[in-house]
N, C-alpha and C. Protein backbone atom coordinates (compact mmCIF):
# COMPACT_ATOMS: atom_id res chain seq x y z
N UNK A 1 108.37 87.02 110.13
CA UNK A 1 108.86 88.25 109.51
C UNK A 1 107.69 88.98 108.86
N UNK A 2 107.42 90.60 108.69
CA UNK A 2 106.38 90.94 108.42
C UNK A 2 107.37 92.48 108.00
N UNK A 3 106.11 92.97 106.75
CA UNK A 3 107.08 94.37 106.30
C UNK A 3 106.13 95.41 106.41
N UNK A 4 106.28 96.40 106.92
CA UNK A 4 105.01 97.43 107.65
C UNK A 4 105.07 98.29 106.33
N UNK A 5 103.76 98.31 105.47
CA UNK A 5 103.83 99.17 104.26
C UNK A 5 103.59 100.77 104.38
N UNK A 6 103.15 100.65 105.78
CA UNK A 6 103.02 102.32 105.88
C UNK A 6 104.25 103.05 106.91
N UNK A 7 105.23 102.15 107.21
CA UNK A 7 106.47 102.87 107.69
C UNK A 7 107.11 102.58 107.09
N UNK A 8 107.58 101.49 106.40
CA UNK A 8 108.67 100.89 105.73
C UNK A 8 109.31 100.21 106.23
N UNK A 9 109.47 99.36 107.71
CA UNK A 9 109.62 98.58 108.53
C UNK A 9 109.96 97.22 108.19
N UNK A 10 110.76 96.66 108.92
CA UNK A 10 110.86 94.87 108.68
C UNK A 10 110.50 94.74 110.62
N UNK A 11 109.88 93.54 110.68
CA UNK A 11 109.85 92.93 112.41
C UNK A 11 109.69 91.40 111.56
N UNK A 12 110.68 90.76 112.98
CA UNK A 12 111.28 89.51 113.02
C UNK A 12 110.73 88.82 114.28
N UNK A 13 110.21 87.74 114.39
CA UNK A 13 109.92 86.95 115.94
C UNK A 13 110.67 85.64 116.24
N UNK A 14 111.05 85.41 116.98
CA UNK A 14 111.67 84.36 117.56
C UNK A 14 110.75 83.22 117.00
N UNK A 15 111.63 81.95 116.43
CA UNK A 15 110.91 80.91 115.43
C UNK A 15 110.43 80.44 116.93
N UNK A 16 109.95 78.77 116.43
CA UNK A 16 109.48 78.03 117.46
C UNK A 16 110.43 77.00 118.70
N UNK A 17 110.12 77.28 119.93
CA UNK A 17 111.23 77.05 120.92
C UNK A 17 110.70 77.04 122.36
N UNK A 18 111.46 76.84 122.92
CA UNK A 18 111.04 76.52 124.95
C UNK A 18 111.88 77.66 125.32
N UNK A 19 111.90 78.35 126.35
CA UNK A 19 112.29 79.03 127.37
C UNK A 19 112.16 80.59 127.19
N UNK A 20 112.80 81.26 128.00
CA UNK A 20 112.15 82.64 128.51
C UNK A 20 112.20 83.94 127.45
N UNK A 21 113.39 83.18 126.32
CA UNK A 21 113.25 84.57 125.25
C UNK A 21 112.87 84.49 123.81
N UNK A 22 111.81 83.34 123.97
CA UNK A 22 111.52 83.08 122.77
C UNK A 22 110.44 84.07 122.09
N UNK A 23 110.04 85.13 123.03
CA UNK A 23 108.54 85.85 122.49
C UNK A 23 109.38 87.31 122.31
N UNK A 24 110.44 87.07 122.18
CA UNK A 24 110.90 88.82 121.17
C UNK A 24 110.88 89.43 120.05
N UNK A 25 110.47 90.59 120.08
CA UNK A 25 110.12 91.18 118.79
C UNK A 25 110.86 92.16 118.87
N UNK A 26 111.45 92.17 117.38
CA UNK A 26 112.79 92.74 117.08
C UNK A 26 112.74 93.64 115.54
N UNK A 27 113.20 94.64 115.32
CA UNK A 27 112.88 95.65 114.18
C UNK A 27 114.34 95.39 113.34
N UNK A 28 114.37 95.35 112.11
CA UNK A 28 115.42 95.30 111.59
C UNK A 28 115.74 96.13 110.96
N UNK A 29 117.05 96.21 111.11
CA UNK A 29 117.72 97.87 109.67
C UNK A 29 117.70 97.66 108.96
N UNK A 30 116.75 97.60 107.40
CA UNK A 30 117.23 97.40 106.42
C UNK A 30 118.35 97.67 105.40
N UNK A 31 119.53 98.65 106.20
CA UNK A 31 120.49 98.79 105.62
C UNK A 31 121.65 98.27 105.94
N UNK A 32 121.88 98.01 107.34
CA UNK A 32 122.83 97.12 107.91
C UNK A 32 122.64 95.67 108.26
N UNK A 33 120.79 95.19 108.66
CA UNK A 33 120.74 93.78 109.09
C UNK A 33 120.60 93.78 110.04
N UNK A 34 121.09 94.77 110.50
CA UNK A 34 121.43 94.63 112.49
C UNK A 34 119.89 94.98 113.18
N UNK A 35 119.69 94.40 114.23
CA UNK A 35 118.37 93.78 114.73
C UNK A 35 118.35 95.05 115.80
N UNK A 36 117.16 95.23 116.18
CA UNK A 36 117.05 96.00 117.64
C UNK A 36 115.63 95.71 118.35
N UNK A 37 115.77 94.78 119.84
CA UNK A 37 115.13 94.42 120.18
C UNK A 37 113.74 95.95 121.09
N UNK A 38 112.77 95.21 120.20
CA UNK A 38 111.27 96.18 120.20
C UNK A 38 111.20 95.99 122.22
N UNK A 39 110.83 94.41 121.81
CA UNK A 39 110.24 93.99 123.31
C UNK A 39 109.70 93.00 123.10
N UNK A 40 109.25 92.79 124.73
CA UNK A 40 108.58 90.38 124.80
C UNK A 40 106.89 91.01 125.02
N UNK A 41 106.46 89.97 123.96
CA UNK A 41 104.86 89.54 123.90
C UNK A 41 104.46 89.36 124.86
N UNK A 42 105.05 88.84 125.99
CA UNK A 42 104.73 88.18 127.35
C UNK A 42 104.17 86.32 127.13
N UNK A 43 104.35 86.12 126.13
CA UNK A 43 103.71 85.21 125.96
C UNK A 43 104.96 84.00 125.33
N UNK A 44 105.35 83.39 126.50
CA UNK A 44 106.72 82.51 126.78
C UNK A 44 105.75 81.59 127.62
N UNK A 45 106.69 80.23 127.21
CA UNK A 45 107.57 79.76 125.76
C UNK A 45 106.99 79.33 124.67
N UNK A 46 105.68 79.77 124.53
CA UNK A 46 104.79 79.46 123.50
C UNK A 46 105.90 79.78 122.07
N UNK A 47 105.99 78.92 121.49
CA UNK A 47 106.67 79.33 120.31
C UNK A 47 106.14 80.34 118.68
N UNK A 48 106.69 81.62 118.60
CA UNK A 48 105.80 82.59 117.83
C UNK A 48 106.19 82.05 116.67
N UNK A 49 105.05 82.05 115.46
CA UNK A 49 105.75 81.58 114.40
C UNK A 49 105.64 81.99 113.44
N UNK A 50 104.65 83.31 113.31
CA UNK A 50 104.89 84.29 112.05
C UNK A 50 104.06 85.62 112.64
N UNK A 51 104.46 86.47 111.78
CA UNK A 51 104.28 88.16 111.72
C UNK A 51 103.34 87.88 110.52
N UNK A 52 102.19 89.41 110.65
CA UNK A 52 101.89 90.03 109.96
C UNK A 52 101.34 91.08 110.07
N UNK A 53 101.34 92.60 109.01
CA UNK A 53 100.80 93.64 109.24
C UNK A 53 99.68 93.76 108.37
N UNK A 54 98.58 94.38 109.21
CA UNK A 54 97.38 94.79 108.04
C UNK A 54 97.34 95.72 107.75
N UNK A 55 96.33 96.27 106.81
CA UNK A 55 96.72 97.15 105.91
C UNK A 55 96.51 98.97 106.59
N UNK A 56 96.53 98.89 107.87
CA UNK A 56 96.68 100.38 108.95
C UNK A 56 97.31 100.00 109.64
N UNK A 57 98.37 98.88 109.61
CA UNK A 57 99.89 99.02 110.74
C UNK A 57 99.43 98.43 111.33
N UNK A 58 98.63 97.70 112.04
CA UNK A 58 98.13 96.62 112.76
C UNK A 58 99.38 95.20 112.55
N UNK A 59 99.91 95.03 113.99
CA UNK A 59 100.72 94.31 113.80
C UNK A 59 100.42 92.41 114.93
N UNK A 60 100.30 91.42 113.74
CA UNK A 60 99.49 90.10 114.46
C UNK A 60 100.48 89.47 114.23
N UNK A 61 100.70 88.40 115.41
CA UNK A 61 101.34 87.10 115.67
C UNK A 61 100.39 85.66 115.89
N UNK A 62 100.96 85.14 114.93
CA UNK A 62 100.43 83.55 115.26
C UNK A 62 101.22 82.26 116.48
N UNK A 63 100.91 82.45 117.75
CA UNK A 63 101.95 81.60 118.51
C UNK A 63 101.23 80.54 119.11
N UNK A 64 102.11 79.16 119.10
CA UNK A 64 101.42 78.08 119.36
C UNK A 64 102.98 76.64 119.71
N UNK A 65 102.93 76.08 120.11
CA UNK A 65 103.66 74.62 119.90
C UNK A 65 102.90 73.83 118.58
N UNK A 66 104.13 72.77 118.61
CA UNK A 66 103.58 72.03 117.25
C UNK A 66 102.24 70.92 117.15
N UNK A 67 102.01 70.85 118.52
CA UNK A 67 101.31 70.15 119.60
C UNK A 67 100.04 70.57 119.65
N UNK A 68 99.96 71.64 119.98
CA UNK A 68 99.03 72.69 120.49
C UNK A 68 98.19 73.49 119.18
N UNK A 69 96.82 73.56 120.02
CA UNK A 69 96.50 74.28 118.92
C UNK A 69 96.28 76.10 118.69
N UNK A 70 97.05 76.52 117.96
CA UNK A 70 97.22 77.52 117.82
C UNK A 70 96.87 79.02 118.17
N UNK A 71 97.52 80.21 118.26
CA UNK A 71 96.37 80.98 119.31
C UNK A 71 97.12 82.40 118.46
N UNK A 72 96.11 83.79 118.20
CA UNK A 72 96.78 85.01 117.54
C UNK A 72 96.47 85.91 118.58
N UNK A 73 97.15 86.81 118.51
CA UNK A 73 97.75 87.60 118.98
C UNK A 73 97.96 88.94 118.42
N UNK A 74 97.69 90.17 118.85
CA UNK A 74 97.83 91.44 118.43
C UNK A 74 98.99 92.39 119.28
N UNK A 75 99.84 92.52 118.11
CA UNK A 75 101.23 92.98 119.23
C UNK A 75 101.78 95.00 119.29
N UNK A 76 101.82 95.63 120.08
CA UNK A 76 102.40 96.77 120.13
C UNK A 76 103.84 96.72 119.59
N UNK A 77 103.75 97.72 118.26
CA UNK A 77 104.95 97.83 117.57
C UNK A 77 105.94 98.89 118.61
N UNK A 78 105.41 99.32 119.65
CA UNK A 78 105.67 100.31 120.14
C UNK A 78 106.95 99.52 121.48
N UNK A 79 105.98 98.44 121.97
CA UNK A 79 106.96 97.93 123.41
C UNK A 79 106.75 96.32 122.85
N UNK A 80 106.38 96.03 121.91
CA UNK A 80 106.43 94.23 121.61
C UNK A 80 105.45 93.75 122.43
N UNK A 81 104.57 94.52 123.36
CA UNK A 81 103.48 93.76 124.21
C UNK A 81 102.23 92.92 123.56
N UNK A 82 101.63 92.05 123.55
CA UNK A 82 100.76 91.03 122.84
C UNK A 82 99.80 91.00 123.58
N UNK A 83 98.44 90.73 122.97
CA UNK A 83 97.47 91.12 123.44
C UNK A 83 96.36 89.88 122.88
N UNK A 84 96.22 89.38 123.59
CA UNK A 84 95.60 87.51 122.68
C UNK A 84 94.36 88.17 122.20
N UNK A 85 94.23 87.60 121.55
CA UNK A 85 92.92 87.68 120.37
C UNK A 85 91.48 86.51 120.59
N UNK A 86 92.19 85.37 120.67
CA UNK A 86 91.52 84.18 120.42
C UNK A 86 92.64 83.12 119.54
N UNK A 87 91.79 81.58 120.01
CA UNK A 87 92.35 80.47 119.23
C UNK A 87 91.71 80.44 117.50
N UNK A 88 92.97 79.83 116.74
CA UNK A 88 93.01 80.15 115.40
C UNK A 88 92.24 78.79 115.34
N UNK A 89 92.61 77.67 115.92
CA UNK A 89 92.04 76.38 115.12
C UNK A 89 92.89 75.66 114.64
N UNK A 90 94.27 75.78 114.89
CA UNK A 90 94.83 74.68 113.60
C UNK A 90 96.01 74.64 114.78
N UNK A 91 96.53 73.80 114.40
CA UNK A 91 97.99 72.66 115.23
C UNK A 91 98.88 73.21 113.96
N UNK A 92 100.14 73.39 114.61
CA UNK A 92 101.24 72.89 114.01
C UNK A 92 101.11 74.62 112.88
N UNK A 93 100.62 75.98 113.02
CA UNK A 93 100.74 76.75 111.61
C UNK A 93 101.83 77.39 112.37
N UNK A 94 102.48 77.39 110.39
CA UNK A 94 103.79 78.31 110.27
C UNK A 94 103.33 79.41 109.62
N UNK A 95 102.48 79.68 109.03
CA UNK A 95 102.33 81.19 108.55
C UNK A 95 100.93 82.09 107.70
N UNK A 96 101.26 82.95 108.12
CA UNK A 96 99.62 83.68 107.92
C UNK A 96 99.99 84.59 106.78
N UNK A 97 99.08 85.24 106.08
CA UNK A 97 98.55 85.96 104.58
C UNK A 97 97.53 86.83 105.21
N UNK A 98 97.75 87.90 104.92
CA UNK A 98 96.96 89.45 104.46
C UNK A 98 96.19 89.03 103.45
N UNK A 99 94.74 88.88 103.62
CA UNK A 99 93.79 89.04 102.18
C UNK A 99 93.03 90.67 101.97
N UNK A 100 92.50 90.79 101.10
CA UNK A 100 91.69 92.16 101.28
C UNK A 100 90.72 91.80 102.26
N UNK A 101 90.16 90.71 102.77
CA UNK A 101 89.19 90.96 103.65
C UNK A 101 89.66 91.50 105.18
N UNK A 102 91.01 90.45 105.01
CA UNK A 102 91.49 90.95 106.32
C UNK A 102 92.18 90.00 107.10
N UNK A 103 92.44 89.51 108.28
CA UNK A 103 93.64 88.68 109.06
C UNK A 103 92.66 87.34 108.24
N UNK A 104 93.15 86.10 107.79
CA UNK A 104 93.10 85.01 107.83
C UNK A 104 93.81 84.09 108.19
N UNK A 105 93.95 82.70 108.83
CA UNK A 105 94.56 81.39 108.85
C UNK A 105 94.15 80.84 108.46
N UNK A 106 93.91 80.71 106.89
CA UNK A 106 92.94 79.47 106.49
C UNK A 106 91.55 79.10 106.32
N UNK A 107 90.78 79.69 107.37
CA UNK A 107 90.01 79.37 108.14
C UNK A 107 88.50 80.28 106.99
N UNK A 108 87.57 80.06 107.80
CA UNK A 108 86.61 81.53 106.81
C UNK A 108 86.00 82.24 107.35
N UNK A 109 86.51 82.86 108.47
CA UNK A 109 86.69 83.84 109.08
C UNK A 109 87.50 85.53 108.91
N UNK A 110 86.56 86.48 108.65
CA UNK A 110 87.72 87.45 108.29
C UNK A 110 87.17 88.60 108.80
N UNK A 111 87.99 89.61 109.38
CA UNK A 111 86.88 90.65 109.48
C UNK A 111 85.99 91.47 108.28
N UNK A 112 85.07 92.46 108.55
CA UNK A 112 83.86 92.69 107.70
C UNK A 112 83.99 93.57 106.96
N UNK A 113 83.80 94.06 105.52
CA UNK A 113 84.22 94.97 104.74
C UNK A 113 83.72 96.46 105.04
N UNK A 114 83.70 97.39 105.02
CA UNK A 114 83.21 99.25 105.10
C UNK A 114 81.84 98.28 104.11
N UNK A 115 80.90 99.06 104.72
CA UNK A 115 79.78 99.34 103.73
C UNK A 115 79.60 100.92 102.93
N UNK A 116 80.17 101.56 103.66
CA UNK A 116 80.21 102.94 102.84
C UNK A 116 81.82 103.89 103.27
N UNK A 117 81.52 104.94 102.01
CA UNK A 117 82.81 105.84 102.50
C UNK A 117 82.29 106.28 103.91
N UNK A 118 83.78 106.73 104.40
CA UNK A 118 84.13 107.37 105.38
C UNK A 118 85.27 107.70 105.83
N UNK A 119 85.36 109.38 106.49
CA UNK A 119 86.34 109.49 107.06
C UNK A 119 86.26 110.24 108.07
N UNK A 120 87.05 109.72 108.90
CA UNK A 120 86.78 110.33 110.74
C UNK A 120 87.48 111.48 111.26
N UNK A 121 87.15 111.70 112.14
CA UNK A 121 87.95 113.25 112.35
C UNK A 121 89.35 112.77 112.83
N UNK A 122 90.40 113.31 112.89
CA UNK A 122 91.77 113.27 113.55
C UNK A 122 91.70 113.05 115.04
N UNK A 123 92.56 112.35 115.37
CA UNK A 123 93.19 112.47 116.76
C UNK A 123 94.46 112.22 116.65
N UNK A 124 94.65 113.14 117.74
CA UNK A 124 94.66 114.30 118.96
C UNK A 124 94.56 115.39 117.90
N UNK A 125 93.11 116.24 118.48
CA UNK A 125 92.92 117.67 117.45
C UNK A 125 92.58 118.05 119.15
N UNK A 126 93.44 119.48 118.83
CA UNK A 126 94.07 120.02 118.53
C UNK A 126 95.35 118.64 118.36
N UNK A 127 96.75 119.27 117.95
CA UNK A 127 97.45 118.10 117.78
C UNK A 127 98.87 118.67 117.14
N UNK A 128 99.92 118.14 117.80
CA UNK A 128 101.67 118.58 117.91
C UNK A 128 102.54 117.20 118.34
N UNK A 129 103.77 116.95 117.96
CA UNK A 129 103.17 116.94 116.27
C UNK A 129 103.02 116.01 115.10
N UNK A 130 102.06 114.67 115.70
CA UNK A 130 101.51 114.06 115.13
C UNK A 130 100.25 114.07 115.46
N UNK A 131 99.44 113.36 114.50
CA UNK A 131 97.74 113.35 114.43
C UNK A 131 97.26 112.21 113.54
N UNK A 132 96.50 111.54 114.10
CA UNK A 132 96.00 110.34 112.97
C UNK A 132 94.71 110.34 112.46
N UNK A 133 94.50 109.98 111.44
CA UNK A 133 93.52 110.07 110.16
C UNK A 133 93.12 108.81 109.95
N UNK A 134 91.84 108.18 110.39
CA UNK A 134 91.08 107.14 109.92
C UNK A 134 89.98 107.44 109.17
N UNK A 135 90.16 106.46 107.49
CA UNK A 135 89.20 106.39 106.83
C UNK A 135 88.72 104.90 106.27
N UNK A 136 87.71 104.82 105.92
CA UNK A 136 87.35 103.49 105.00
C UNK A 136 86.62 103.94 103.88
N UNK A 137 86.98 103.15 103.26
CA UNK A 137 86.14 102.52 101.59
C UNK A 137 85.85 101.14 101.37
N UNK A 138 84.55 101.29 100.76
CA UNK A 138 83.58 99.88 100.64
C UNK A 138 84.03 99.25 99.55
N UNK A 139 84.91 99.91 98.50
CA UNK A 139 85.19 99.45 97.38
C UNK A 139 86.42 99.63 96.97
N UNK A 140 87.13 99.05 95.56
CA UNK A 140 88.43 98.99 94.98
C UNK A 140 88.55 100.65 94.74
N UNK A 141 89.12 101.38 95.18
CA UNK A 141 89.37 102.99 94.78
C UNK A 141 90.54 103.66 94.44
N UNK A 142 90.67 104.64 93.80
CA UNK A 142 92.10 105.27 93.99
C UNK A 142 91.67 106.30 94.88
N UNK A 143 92.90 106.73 95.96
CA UNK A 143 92.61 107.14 97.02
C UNK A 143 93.46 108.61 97.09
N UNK A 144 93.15 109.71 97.11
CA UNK A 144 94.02 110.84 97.58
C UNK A 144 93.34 111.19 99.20
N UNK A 145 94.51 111.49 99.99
CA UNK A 145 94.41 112.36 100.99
C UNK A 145 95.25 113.36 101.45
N UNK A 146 94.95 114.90 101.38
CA UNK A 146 95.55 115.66 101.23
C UNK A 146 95.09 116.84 102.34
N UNK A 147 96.58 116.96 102.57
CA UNK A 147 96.13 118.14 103.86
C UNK A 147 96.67 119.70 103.08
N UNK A 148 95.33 120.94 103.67
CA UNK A 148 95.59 122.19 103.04
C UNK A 148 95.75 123.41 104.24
N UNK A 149 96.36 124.58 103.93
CA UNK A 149 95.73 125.65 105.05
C UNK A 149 94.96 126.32 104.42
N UNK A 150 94.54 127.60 105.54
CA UNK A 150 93.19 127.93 105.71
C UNK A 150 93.61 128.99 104.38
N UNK A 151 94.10 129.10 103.13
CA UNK A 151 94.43 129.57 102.31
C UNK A 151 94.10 128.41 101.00
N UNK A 152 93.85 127.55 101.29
CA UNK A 152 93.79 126.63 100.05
C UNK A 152 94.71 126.07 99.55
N UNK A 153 96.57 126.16 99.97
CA UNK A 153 97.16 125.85 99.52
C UNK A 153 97.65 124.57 100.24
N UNK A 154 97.94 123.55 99.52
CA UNK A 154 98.28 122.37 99.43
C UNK A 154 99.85 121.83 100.67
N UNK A 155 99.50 121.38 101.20
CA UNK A 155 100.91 121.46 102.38
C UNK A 155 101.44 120.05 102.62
N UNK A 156 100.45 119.10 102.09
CA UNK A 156 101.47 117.46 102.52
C UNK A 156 100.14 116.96 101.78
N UNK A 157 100.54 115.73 101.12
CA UNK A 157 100.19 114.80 100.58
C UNK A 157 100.30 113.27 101.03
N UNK A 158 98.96 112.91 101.74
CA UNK A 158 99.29 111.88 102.49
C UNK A 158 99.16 109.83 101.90
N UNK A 159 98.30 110.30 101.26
CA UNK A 159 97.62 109.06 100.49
C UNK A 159 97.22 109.46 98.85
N UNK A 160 97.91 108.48 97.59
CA UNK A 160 97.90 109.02 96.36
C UNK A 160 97.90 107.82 95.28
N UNK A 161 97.33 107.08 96.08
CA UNK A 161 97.39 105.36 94.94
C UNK A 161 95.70 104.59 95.07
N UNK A 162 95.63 103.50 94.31
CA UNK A 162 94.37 102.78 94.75
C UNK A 162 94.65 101.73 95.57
N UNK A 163 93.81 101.92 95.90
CA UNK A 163 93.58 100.60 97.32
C UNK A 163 92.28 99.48 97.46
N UNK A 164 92.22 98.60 97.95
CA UNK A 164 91.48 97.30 98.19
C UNK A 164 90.10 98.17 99.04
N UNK A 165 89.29 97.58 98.94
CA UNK A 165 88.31 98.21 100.18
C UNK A 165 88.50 97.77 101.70
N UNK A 166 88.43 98.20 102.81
CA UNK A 166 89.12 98.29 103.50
C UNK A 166 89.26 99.65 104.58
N UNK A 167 89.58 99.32 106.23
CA UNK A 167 89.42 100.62 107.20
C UNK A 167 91.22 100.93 106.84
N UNK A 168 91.54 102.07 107.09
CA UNK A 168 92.46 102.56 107.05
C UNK A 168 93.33 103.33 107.97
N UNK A 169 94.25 103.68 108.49
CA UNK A 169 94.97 104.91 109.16
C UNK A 169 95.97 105.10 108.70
N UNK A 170 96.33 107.02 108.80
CA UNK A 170 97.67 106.97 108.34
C UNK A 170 97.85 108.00 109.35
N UNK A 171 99.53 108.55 110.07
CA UNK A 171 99.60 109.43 110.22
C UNK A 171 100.09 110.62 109.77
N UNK A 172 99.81 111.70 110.42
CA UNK A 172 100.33 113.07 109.42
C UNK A 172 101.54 113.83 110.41
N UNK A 173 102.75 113.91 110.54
CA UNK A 173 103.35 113.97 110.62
C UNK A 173 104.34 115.65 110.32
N UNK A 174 104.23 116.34 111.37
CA UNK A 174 104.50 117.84 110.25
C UNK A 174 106.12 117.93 110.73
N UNK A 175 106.87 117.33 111.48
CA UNK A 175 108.29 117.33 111.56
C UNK A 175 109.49 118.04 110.72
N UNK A 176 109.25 117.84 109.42
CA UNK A 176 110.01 118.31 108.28
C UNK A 176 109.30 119.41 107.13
N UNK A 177 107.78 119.90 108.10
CA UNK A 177 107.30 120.87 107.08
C UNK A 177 107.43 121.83 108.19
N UNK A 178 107.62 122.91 107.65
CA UNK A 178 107.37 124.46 108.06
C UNK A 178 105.85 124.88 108.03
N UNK A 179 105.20 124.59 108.99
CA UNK A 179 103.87 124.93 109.08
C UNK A 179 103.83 125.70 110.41
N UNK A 180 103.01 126.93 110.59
CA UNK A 180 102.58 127.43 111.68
C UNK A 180 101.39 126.96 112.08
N UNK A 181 101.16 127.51 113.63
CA UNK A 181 99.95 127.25 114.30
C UNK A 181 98.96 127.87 113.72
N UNK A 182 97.51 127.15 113.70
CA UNK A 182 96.33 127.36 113.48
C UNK A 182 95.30 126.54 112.40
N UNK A 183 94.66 126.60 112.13
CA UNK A 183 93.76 125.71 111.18
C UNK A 183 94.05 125.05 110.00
N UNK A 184 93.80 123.97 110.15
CA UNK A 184 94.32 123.20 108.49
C UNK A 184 92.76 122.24 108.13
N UNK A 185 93.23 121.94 106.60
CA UNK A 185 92.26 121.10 106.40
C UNK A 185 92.23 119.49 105.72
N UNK A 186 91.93 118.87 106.09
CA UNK A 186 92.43 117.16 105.20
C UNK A 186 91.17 116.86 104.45
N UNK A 187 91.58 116.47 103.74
CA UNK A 187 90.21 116.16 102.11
C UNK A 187 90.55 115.05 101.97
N UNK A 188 89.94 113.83 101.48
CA UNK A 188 89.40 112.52 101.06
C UNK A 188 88.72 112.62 99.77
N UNK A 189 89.16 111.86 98.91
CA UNK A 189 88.81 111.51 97.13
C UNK A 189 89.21 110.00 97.50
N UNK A 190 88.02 109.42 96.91
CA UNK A 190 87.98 108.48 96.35
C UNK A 190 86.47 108.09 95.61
N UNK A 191 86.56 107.55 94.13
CA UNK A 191 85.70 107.65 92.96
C UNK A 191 84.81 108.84 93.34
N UNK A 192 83.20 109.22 93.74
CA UNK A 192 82.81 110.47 93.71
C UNK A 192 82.68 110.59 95.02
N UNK A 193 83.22 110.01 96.01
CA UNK A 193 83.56 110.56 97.40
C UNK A 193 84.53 111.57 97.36
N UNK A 194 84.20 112.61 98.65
CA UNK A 194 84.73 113.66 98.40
C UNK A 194 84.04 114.23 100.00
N UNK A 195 85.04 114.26 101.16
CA UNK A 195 84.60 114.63 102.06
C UNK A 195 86.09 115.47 103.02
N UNK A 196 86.01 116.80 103.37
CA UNK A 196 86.35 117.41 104.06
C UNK A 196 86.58 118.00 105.64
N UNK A 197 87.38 117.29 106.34
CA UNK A 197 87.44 117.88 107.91
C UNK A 197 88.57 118.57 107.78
N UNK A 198 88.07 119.51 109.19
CA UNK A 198 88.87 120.74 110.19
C UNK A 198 89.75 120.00 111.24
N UNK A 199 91.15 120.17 111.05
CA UNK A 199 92.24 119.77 112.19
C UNK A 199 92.83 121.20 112.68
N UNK A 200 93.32 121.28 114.21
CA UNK A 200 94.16 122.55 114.88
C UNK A 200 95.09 121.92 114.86
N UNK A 201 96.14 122.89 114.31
CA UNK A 201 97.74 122.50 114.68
C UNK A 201 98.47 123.43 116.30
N UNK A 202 99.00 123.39 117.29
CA UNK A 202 99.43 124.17 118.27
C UNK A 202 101.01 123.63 118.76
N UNK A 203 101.40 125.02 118.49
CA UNK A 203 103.02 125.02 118.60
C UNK A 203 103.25 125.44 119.90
């Protein structure tokens, strides 16, 4: 089970087991309970035995027998497809932890921290009507990211808390704003970082 902090999401995987539908990944309603199957890892009858999301929606599975030694996995929240990673090292694990460094099992292995700010341009620019925003910080920060038009005025507020150091994505989403076509801008604050890109919106 794993809770996606940047959609608000629950995903559930089939515990540990033999045969053909044990690698499903399934989204749950958090208001009714009721399950709706995402899609299979492809990776049957290996038994999956925990979820987790990192901290840009990155969604990992740990699947293995009790036997066997263990193997992770990077899964599309989109169709449940899994994408092996490499062996973890350990027999018999039931469950993995998010550190600030990044995916761990235990082990001391993690991926590598930002050495400096940054933030990348959007994709899909031009872009209708979503667009994604990758940034990192090398350090503990409070983080604003804020999108403006070519007027200066303030139009969505995307990122507004502190955060771990760490790469990031979020998307921007204009569905429920009244924005027209043409130039916008997204700004990045964090401590005296302070960096500005150009996104096209096209209707």
């Amino acid at each position: 089970m794993a809770f996606n902090l940047i959609t608000n999401e629950l995903y559930v995987c089939n515990p540990i087991g033999f045969g053909r539908t044990n690698d499903k990944i399934y989204l749950v309603d958090l208001n009714t309970g009721f399950t709706e199957l995402i899609g299979r890892t492809g990776f049957h009858p290996t038994g999956h035995n925990s979820l987790v999301f990192d901290e840009i929606g990155n969604l990992y599975c740990s699947i293995g027998l009790p036997t066997s030694i263990g193997e992770l996995i990077k899964v599309d929240i989109n169709t449940g497809l899994g994408t092996l990673i490499g062996p973890i090292g350990y027999e018999n694990l039931t469950g993995m932890a998010l550190l600030p460094e990044g995916i761990s099992s235990g082990g001391d292995e993690t991926t590598s921290l930002p050495k400096e700010y940054l933030l990348n341009q959007n994709y899909p620019n031009p872009f209708n009507p979503i667009t994604t925003i990758n940034y990192q910080i090398p350090e503990l920060s409070f983080v604003t990211l804020k999108v403006y038009d070519m007027l200066g005025n303030e139009v969505a507020l995307l990122v507004n808390e502190e955060k771990p150091a760490g790469k990031y994505r979020i998307e921007f989403r204009i569905n429920n704003l009244e924005l027209s076509s043409g130039i916008y801008f997204y700004q990045l604050q964090a401590r005296k970082f302070i960096e500005t890109k150009k996104m096209v919106l096209l209707k």
